[in-house]
C-alpha atoms as a PDB file:
ATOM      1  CA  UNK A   1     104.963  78.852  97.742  1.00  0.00           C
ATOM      2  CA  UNK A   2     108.197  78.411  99.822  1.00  0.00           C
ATOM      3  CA  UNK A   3     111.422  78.319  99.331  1.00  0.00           C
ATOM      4  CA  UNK A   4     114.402  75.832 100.710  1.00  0.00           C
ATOM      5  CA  UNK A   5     118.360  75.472  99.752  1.00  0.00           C
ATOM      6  CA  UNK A   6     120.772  72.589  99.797  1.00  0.00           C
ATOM      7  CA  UNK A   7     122.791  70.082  98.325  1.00  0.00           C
ATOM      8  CA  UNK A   8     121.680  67.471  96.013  1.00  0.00           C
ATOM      9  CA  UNK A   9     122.150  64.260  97.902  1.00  0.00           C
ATOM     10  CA  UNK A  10     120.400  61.677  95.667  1.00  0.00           C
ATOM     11  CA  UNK A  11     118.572  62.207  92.157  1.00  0.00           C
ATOM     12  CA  UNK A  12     115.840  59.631  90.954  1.00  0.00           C
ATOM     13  CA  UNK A  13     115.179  58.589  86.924  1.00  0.00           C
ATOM     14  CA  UNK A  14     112.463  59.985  86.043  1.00  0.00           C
ATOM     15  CA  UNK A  15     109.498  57.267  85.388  1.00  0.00           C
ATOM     16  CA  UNK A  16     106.172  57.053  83.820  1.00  0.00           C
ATOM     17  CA  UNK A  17     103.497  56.678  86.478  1.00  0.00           C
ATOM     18  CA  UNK A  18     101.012  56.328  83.141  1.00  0.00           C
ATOM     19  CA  UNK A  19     100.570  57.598  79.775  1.00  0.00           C
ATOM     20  CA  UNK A  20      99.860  61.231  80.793  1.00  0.00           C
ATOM     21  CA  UNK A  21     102.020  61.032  84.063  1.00  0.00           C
ATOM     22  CA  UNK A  22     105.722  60.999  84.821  1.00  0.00           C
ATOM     23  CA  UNK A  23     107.662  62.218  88.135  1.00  0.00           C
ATOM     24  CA  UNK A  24     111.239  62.496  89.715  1.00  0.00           C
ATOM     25  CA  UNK A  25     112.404  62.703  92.835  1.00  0.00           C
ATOM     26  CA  UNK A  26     115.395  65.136  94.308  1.00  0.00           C
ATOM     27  CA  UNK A  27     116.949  64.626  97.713  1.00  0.00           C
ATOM     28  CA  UNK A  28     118.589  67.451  99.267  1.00  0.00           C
ATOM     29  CA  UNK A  29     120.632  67.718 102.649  1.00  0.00           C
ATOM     30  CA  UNK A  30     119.881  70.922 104.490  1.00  0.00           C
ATOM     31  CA  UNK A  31     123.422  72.454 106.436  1.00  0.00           C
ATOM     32  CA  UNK A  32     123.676  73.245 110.032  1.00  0.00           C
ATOM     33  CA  UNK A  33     124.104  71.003 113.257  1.00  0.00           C
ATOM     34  CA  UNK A  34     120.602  68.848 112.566  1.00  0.00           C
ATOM     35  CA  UNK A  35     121.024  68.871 108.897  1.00  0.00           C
ATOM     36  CA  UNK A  36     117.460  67.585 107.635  1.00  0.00           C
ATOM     37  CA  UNK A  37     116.631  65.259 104.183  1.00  0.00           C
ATOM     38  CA  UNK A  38     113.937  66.624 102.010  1.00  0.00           C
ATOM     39  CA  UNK A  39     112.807  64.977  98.920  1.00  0.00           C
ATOM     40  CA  UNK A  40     110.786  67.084  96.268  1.00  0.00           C
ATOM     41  CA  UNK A  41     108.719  65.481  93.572  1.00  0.00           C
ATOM     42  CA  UNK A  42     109.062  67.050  89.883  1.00  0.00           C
ATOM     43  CA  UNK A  43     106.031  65.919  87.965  1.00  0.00           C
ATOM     44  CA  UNK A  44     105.128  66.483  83.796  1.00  0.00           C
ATOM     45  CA  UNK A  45     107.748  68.899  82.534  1.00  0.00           C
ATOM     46  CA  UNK A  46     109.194  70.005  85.835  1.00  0.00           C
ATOM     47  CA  UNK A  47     111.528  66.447  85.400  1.00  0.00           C
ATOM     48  CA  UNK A  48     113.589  68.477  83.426  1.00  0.00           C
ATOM     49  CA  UNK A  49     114.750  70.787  86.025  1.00  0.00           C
ATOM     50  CA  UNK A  50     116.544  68.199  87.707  1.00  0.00           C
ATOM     51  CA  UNK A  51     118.776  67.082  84.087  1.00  0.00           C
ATOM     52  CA  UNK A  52     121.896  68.965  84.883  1.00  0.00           C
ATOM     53  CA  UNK A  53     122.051  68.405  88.752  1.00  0.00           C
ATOM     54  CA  UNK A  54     124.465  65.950  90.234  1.00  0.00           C
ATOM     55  CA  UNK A  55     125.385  65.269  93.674  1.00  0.00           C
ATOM     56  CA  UNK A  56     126.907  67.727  95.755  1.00  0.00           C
ATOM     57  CA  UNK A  57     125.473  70.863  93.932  1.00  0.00           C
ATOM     58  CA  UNK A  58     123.670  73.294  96.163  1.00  0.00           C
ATOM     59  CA  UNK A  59     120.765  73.896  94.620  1.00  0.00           C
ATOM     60  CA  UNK A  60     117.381  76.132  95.465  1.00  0.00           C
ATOM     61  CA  UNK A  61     113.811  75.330  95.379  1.00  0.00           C
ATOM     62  CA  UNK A  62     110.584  76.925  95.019  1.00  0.00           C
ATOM     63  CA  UNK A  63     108.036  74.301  96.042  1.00  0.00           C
ATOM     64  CA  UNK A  64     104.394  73.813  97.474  1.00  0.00           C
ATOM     65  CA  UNK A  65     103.002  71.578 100.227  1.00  0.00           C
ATOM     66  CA  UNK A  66     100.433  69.149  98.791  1.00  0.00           C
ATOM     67  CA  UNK A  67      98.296  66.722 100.653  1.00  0.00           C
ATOM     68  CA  UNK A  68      95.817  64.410 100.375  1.00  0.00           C
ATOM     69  CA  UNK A  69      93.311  61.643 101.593  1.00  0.00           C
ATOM     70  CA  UNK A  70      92.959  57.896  99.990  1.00  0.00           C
ATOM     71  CA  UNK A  71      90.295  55.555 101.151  1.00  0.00           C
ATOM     72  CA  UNK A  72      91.015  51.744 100.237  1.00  0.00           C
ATOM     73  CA  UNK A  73      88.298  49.496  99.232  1.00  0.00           C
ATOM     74  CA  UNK A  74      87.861  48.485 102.761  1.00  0.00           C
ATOM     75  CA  UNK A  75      87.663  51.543 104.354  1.00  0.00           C
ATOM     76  CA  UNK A  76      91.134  52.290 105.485  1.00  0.00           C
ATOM     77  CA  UNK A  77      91.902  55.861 105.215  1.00  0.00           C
ATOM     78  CA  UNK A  78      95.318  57.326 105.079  1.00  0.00           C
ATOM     79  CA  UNK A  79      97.035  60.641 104.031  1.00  0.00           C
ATOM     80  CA  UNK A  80      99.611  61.788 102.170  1.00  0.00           C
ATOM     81  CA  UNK A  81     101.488  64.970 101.473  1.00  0.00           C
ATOM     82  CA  UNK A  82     104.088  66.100  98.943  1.00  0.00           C
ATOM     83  CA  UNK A  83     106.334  68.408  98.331  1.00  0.00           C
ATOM     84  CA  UNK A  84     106.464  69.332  94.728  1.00  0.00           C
ATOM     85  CA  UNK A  85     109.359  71.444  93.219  1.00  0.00           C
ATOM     86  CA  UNK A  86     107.927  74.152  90.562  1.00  0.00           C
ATOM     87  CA  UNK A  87     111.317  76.021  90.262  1.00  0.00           C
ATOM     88  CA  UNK A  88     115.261  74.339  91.189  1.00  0.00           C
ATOM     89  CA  UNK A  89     118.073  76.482  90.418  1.00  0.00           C
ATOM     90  CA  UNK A  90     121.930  76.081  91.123  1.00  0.00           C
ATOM     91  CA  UNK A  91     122.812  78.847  93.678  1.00  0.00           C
ATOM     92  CA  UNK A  92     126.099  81.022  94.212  1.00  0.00           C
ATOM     93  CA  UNK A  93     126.172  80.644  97.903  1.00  0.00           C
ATOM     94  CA  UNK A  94     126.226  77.978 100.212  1.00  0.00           C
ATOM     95  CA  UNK A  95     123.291  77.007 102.607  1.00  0.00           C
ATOM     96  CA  UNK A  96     124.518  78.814 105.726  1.00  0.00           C
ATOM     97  CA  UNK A  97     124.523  81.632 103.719  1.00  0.00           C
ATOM     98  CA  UNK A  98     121.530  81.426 102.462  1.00  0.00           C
ATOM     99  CA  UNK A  99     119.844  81.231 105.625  1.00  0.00           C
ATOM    100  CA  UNK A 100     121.653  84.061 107.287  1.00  0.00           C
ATOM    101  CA  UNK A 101     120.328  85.960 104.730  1.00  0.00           C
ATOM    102  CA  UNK A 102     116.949  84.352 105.085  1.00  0.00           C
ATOM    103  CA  UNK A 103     117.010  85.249 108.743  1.00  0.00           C
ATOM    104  CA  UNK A 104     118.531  88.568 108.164  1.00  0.00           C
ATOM    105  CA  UNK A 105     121.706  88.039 110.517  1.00  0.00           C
END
């Protein structure tokens, strides 16, 4: 599991894939010179976590890399990967902080 920190740039409905599956998305803007967009998927009950976000908030997340292979019908192959959210959190400090700390500076 790793960890990432930044501020909520764009939050998805959450919508039901099927009966026994629903997701969200949350897009958050990394600080620094090259800030970077990462969107994390919340999936079953983990939709939740994203309720009282809005834009701007800096937030932290506990998520794990997820990939996998699909074969169409005619033999195409392609990959995918994921990165699904298990824990998001509003944080006291602000992303260069949290990554001087992270890099012990």
């Amino acid at each position: 599991m790793s960890d990432f920190k930044g501020e909520v740039v764009f939050i998805t409905p959450t919508t039901s894939v099927s009966d026994k599956f629903k997701k969200r998305e949350v897009t958050l803007k990394s600080d620094g010179d090259y800030p970077q967009y990462v969107t994390f998927q919340l999936t079953q009950d983990k939709c939740d976590l994203a309720n009282n976000l809005n834009n701007g908030d800096v937030v932290e997340v506990k998520y794990n890399l997820r990939g996998r292979k699909w074969e169409a019908q005619d033999g195409t192959i392609k990959y995918f990967n994921t990165i699904e959210a298990w824990t998001m959190s509003l944080s006291s400090s602000s992303p260069v902080e949290y990554l001087k700390k992270k890099m012990d500076l």
